[in-house]
Protein backbone atom coordinates (compact mmCIF):
# COMPACT_ATOMS: atom_id res chain seq x y z
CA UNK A 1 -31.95 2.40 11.95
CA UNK A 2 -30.37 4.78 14.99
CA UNK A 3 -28.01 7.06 14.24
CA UNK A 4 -25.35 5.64 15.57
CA UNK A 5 -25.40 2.47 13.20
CA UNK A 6 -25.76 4.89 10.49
CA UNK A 7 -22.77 6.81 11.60
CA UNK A 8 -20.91 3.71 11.83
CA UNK A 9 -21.31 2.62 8.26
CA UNK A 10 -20.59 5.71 7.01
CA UNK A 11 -17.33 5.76 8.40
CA UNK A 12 -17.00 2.29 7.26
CA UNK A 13 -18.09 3.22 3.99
CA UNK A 14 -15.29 6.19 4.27
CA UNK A 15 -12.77 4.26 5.53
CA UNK A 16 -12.62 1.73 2.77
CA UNK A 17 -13.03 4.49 0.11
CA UNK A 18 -9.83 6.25 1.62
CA UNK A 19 -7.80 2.77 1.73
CA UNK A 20 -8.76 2.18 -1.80
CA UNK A 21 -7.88 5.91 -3.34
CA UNK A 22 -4.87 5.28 -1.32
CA UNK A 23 -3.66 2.07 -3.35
CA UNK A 24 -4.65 3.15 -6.22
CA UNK A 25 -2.95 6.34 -5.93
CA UNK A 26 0.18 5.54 -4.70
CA UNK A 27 0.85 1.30 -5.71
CA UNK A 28 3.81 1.13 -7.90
CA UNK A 29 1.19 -1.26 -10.00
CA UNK A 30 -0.11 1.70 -11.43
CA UNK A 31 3.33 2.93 -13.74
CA UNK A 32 3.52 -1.11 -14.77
CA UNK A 33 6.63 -1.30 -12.62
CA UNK A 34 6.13 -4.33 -10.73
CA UNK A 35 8.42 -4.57 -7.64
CA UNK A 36 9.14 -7.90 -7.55
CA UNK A 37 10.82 -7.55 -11.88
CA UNK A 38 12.87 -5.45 -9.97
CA UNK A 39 16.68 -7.03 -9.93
CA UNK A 40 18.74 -5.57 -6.32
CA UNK A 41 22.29 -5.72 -6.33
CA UNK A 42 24.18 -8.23 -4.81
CA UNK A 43 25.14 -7.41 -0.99
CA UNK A 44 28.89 -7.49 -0.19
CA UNK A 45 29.96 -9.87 2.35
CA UNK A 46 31.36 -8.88 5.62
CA UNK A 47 35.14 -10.18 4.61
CA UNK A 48 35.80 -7.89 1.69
CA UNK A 49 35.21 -5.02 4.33
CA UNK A 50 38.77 -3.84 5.74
């Protein structure tokens, strides 16, 4: 294998470890608070504005 297919998967191999730390660190999954339980409030209309 030349180096240059090696260096390739490695940062393949890097890259998808990063993306993956990166969800799993920081997905609101992770505290069970699922975004989509998650009620907004109701948006005022433009006619109740003065």
């Amino acid at each position: 294998m030349r180096i240059e297919k090696v260096e390739q998967v490695a940062a393949l191999i890097i890259t998808a470890g990063l993306v993956l730390g990166n969800f799993v660190m920081f997905t609101p999954w992770r505290n069970d608070q699922d975004p989509r339980n998650h009620q907004a409030p109701p948006l005022q209309s433009q006619s109740e504005r003065p």
